[in-house]
PDB file of N, CA and C in Angstrom:
ATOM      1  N   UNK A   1     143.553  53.742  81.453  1.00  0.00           N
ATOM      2  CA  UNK A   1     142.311  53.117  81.025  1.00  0.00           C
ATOM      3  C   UNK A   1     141.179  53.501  81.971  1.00  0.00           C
ATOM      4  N   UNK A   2     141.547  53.623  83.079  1.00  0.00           N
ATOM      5  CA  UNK A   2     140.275  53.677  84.039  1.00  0.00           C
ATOM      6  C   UNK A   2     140.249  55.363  84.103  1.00  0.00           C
ATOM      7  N   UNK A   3     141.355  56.193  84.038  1.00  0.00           N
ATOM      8  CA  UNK A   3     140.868  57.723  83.855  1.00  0.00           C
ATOM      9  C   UNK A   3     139.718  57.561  82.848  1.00  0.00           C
ATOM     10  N   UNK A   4     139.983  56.949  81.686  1.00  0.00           N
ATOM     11  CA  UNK A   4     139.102  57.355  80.181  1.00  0.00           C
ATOM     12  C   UNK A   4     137.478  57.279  80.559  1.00  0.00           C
ATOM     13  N   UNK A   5     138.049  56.141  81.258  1.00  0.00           N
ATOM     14  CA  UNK A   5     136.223  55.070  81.530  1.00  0.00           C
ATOM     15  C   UNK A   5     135.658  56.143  82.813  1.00  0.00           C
ATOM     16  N   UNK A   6     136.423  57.273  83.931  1.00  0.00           N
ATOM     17  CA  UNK A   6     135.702  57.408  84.786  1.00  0.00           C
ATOM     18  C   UNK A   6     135.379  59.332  84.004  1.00  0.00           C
ATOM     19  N   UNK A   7     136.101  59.438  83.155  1.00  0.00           N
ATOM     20  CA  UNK A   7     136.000  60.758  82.449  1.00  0.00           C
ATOM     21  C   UNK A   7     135.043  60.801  81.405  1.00  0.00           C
ATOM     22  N   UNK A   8     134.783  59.771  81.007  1.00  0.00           N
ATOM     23  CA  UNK A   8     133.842  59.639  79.504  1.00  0.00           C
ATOM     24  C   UNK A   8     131.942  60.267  80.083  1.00  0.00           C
ATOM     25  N   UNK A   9     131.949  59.591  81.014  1.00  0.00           N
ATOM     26  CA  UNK A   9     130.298  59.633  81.324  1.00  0.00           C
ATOM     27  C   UNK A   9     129.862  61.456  81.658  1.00  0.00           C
ATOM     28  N   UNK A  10     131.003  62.183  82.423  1.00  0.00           N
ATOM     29  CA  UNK A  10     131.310  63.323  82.382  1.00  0.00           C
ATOM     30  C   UNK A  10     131.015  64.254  80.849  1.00  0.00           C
ATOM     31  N   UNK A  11     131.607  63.939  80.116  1.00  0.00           N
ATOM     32  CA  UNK A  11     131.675  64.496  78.671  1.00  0.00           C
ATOM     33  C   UNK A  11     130.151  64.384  77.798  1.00  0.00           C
ATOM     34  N   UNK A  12     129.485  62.865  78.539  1.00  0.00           N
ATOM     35  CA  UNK A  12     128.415  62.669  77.845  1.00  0.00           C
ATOM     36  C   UNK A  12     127.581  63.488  78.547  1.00  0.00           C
ATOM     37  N   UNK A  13     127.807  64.048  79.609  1.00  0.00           N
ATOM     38  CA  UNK A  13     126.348  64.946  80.041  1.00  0.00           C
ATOM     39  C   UNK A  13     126.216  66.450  79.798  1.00  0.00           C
ATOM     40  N   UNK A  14     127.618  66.826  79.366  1.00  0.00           N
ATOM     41  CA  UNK A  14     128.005  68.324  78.613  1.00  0.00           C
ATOM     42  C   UNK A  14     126.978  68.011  77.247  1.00  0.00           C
ATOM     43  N   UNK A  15     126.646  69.159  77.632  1.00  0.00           N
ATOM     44  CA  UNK A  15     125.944  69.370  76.024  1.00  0.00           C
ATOM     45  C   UNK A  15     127.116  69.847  74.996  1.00  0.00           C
ATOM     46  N   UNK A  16     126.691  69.375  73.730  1.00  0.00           N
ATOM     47  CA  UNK A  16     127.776  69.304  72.442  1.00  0.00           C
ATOM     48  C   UNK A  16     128.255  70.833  72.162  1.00  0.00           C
ATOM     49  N   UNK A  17     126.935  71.570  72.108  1.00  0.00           N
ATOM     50  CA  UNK A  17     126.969  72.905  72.293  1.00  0.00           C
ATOM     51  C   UNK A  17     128.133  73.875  73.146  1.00  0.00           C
ATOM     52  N   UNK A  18     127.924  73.298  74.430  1.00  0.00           N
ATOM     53  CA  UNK A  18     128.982  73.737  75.344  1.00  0.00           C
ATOM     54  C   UNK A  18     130.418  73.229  74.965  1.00  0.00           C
ATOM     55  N   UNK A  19     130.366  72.057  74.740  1.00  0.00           N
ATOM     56  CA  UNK A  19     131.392  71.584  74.738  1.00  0.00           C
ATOM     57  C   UNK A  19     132.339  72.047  73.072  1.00  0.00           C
ATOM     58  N   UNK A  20     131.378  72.039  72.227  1.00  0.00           N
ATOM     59  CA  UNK A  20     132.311  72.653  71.349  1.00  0.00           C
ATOM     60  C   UNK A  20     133.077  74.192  71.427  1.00  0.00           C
ATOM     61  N   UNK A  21     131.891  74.854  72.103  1.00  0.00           N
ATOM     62  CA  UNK A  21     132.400  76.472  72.598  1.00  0.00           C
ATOM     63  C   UNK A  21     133.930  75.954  73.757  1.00  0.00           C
ATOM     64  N   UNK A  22     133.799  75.230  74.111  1.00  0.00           N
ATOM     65  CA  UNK A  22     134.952  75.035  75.513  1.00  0.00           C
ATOM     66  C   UNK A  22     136.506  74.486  74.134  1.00  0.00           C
ATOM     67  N   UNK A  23     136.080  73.709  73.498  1.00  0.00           N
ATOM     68  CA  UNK A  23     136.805  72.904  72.344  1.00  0.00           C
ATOM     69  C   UNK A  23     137.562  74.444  71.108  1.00  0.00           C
ATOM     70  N   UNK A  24     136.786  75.282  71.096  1.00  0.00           N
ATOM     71  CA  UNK A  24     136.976  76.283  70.054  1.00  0.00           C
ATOM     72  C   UNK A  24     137.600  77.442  71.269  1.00  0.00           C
ATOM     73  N   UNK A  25     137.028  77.475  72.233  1.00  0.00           N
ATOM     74  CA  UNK A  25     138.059  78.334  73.293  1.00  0.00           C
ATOM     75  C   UNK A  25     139.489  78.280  73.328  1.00  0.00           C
ATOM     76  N   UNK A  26     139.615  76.700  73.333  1.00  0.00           N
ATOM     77  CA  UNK A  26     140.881  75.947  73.997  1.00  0.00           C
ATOM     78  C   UNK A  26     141.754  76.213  72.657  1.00  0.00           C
ATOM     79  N   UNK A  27     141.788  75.913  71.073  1.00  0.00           N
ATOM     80  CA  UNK A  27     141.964  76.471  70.088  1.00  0.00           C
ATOM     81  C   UNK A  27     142.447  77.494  69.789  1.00  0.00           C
ATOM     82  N   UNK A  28     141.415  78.173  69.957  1.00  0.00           N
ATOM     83  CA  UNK A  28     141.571  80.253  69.478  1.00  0.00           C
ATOM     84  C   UNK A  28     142.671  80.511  70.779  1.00  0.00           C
ATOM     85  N   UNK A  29     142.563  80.002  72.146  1.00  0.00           N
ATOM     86  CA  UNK A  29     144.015  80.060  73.001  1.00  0.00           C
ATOM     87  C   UNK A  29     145.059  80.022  72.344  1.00  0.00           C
ATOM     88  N   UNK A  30     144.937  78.099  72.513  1.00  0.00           N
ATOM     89  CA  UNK A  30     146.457  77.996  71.859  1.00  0.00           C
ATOM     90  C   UNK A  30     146.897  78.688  70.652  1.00  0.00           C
ATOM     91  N   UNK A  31     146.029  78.430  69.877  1.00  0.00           N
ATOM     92  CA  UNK A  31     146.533  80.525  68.521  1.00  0.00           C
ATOM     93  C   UNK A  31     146.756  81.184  68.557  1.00  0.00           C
ATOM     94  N   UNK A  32     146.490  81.791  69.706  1.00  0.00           N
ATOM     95  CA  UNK A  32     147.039  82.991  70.012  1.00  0.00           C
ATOM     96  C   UNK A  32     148.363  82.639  70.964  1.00  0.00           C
ATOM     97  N   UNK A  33     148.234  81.853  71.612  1.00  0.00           N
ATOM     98  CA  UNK A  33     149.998  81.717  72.235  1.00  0.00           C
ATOM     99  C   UNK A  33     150.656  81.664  71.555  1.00  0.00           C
ATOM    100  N   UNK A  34     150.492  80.586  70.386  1.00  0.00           N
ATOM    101  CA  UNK A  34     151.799  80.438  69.178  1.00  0.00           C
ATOM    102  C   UNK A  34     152.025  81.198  68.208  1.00  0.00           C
ATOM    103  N   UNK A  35     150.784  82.092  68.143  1.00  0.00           N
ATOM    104  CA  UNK A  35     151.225  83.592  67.588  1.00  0.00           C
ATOM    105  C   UNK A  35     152.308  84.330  68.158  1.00  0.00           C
ATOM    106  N   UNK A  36     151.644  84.435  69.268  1.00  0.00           N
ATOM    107  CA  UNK A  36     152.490  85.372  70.520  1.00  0.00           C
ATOM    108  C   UNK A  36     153.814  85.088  70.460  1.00  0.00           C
ATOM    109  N   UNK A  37     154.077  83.485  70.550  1.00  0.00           N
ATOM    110  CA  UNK A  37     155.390  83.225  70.555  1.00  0.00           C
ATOM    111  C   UNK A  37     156.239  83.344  69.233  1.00  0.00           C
ATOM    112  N   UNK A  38     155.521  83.029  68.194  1.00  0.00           N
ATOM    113  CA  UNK A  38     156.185  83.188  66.923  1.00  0.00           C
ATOM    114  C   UNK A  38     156.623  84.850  66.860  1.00  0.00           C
ATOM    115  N   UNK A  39     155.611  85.817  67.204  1.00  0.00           N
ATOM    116  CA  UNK A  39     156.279  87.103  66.695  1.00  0.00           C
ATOM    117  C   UNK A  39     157.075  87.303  67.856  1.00  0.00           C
ATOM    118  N   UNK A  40     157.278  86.509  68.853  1.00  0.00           N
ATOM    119  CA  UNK A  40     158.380  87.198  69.884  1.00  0.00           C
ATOM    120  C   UNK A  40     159.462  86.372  69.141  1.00  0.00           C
ATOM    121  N   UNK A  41     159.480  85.913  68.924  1.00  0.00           N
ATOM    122  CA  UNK A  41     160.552  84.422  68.443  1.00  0.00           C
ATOM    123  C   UNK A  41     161.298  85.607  67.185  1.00  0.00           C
ATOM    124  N   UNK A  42     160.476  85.910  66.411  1.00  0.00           N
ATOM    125  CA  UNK A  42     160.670  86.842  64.737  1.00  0.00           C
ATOM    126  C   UNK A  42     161.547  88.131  65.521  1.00  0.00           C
ATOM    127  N   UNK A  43     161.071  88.758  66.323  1.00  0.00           N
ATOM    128  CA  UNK A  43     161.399  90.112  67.221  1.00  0.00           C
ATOM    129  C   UNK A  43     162.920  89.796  67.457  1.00  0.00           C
ATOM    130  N   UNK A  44     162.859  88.812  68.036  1.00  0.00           N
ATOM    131  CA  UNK A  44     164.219  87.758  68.734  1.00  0.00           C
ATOM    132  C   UNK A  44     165.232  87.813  67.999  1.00  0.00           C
ATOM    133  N   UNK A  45     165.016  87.380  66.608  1.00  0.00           N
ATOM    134  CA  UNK A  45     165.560  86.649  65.793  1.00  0.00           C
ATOM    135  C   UNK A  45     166.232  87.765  64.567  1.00  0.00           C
ATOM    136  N   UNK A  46     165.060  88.882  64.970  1.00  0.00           N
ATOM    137  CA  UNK A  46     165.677  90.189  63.952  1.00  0.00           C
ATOM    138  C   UNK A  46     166.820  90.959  64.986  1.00  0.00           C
ATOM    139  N   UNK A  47     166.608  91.172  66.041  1.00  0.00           N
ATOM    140  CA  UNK A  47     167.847  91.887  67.064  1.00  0.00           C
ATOM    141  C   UNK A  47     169.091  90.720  66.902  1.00  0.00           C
ATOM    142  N   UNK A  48     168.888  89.658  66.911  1.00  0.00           N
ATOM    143  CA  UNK A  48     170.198  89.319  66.401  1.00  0.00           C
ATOM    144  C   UNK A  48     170.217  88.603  65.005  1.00  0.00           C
ATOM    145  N   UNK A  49     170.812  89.041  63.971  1.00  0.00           N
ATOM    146  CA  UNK A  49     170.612  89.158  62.543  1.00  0.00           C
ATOM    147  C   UNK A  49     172.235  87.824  62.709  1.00  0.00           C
TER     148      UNK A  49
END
């Protein structure tokens, strides 16, 4: 509870702007990891049939 309350005032002084570019960064990442991992996973999964 008190992380939220000492993190919130932080977030309000990011501009929305920034913060959505940081929000759509963090996204298009994780997409691409679970890409990454899915075709290694597929790669994986075809060598042993």
């Amino acid at each position: 509870m008190s992380l939220q309350q000492s993190s919130a005032p932080v977030f309000d002084l990011l501009p929305d702007e920034l913060l959505d570019e940081i929000l759509r960064f963090f996204l298009i990442d994780a997409l691409s990891i679970w890409l990454q991992g899915w075709v290694g996973l597929s790669k994986a999964l075809a060598v042993f049939p």
